[in-house]
N, C-alpha and C. Protein backbone atom coordinates (compact mmCIF):
# COMPACT_ATOMS: atom_id res chain seq x y z
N UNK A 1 35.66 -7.68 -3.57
CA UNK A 1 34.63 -6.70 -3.90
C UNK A 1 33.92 -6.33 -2.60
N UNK A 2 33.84 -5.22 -2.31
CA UNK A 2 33.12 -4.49 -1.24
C UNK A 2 31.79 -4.15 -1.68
N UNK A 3 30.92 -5.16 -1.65
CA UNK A 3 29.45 -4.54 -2.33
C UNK A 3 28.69 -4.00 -0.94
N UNK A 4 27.92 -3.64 -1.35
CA UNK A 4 27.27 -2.87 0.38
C UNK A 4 25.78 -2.92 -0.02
N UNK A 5 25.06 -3.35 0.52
CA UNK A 5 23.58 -3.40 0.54
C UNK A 5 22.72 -2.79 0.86
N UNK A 6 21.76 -2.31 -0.01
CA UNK A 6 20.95 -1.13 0.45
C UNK A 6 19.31 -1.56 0.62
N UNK A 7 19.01 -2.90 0.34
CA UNK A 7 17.74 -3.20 0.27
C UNK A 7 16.62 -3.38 -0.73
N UNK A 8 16.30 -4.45 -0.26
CA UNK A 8 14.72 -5.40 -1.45
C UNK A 8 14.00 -4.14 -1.76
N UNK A 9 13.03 -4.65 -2.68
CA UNK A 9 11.92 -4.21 -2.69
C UNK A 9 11.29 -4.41 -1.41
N UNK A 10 10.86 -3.02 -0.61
CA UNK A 10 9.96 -3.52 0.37
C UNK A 10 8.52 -4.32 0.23
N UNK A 11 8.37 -4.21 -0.84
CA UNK A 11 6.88 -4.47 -0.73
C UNK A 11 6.59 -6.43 -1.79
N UNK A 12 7.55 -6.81 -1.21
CA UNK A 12 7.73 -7.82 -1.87
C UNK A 12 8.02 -8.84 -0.58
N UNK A 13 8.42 -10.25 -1.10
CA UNK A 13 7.92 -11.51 -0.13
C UNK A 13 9.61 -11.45 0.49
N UNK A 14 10.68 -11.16 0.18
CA UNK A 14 11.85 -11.42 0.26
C UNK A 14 12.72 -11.97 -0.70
N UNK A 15 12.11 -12.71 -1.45
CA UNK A 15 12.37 -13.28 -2.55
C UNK A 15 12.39 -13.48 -3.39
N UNK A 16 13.13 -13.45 -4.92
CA UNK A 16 14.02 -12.53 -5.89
C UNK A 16 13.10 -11.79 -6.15
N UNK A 17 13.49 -10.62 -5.39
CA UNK A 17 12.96 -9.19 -5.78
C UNK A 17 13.71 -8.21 -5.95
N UNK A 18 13.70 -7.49 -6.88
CA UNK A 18 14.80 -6.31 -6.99
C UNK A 18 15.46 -5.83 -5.69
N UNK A 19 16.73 -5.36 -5.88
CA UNK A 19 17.72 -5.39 -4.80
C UNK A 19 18.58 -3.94 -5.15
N UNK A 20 19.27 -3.46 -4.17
CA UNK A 20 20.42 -2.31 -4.61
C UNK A 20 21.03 -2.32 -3.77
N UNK A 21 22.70 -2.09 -4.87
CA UNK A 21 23.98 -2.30 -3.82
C UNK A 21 24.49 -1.09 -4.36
N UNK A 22 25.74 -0.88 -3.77
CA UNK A 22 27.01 -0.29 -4.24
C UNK A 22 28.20 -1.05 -4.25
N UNK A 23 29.24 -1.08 -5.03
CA UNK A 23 30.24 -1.66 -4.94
C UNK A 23 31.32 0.06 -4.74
N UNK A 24 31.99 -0.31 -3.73
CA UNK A 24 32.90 0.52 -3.05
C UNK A 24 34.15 0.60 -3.85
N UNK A 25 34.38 -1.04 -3.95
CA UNK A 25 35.40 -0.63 -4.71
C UNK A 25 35.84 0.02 -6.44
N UNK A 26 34.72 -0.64 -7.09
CA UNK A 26 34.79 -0.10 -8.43
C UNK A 26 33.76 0.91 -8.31
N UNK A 27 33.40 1.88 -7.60
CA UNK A 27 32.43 3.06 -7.56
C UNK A 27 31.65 2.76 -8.32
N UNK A 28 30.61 1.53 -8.02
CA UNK A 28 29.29 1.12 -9.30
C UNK A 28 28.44 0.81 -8.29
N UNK A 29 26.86 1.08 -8.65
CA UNK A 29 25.90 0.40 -8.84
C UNK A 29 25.89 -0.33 -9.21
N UNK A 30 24.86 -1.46 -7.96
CA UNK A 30 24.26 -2.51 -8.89
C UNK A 30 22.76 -2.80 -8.87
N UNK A 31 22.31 -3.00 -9.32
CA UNK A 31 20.86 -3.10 -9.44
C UNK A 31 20.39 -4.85 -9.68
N UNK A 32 19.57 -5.17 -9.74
CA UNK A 32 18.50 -6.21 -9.39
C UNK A 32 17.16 -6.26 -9.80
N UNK A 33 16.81 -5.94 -10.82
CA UNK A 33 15.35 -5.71 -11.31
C UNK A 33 14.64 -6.43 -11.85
N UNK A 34 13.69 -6.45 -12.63
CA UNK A 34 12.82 -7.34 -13.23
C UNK A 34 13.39 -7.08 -14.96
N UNK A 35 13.40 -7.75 -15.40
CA UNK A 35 13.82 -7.78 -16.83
C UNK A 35 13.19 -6.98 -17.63
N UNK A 36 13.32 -6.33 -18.79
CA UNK A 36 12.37 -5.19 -19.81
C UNK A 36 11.92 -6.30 -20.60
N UNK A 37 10.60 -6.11 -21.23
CA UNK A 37 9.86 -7.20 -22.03
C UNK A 37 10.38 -5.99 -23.30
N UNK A 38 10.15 -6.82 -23.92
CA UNK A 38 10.43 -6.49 -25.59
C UNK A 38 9.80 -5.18 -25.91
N UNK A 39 8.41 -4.45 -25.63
CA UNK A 39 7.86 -3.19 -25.98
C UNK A 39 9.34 -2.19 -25.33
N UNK A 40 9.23 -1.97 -23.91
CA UNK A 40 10.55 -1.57 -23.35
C UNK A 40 11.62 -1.20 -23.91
N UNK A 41 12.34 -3.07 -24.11
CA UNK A 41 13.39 -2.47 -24.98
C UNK A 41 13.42 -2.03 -26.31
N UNK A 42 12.97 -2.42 -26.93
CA UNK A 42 12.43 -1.61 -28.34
C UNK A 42 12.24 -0.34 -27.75
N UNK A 43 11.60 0.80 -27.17
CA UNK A 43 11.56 1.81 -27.20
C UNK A 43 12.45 2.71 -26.55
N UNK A 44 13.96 1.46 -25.49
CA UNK A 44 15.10 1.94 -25.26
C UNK A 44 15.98 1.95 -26.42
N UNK A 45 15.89 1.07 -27.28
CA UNK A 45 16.37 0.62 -28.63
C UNK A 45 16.60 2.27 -29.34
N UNK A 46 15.25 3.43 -28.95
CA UNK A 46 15.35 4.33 -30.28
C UNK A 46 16.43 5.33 -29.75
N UNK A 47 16.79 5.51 -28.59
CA UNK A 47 17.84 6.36 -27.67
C UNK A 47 19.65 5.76 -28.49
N UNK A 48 19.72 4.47 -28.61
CA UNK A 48 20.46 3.83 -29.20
C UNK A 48 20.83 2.00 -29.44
N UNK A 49 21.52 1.57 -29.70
CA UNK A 49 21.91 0.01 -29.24
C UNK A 49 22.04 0.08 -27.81
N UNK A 50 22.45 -1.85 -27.50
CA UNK A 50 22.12 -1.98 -26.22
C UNK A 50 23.02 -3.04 -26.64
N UNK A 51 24.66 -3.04 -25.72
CA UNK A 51 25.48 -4.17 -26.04
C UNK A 51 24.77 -5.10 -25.29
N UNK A 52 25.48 -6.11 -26.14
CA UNK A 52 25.37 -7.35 -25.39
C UNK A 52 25.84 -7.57 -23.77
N UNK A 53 26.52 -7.07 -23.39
CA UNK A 53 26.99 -7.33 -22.37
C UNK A 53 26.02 -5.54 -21.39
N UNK A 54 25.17 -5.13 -22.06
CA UNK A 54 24.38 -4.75 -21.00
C UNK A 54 22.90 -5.14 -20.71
N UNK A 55 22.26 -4.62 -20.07
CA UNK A 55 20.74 -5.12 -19.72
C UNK A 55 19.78 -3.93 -19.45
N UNK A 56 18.80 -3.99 -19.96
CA UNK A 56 17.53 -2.87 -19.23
C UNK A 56 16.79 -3.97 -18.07
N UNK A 57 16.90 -3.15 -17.16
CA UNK A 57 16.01 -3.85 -15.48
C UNK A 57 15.00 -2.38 -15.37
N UNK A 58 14.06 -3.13 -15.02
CA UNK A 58 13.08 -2.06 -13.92
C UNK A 58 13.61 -2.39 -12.76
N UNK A 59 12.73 -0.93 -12.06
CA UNK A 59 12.68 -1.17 -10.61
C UNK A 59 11.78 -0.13 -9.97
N UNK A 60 10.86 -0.73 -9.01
CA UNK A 60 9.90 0.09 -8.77
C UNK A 60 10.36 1.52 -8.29
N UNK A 61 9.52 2.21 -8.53
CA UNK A 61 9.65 3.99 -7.75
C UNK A 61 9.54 3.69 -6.54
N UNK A 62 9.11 2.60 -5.60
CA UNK A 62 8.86 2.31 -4.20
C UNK A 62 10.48 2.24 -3.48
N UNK A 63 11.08 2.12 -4.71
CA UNK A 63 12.50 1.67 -3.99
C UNK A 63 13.53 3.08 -3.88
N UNK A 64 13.11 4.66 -4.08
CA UNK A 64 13.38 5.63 -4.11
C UNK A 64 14.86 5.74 -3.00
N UNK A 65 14.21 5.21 -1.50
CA UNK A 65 14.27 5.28 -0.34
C UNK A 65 16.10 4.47 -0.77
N UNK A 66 15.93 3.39 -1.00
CA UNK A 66 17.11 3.04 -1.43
C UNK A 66 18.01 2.91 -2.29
N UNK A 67 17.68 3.82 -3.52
CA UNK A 67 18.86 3.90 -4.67
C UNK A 67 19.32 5.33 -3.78
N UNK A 68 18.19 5.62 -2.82
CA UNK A 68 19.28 7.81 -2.76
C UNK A 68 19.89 7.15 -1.29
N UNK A 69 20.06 6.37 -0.82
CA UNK A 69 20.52 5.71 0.30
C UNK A 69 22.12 5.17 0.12
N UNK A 70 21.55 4.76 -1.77
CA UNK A 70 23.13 4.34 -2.21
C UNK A 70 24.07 5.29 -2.90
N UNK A 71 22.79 6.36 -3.81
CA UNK A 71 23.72 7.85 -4.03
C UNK A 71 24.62 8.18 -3.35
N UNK A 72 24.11 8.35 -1.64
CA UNK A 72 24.53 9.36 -0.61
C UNK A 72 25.62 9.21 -0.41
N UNK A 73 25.61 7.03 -0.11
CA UNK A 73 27.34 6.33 -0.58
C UNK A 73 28.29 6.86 -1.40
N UNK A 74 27.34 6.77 -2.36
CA UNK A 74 28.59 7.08 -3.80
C UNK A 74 29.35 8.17 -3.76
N UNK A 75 28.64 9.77 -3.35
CA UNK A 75 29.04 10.95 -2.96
C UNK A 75 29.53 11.00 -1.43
N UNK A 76 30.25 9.78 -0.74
CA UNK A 76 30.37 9.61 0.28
C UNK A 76 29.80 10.35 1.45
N UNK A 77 28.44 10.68 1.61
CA UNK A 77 27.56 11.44 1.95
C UNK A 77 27.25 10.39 3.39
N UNK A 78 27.15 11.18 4.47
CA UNK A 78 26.27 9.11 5.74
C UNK A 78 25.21 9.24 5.35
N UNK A 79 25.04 7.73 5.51
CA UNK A 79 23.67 7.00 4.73
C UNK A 79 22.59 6.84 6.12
N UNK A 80 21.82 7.74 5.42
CA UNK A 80 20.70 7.57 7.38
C UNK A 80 19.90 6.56 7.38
């Protein structure tokens, strides 16, 4: 797996704090967030189910800088 790293939460200690990668080879995101408390998912719940084998994560708007860092990847765009 070719995951590629795009960076923490800046505004955090270093440690487990939301994170974003890309994986190169299976053209995915990955994300790293803080878990949805129950209001959350219940109100992702009304859009539809939520398999088991997926998850709702936050992640701050502070981290803008690096999900479009990992877009740019995905659309093989250089990442500045």
């Amino acid at each position: 797996m070719a995951l590629r790293s795009f960076g923490k939460d800046p505004e955090t200690n270093g440690d487990h704090c939301p994170t974003v990668w890309f994986d190169e080879d299976k053209q995915e995101f990955v994300f790293q967030g803080w878990k949805a408390d129950e209001a959350l998912q219940a109100q992702c719940l009304e859009t539809g189910p939520i398999p088991d084998t997926e998850a709702v994560v936050r992640l701050p708007a502070r981290m803008v800088q690096q999900i479009r860092e990992a877009c740019n990847a995905a659309d093989g765009a250089p990442v500045r």
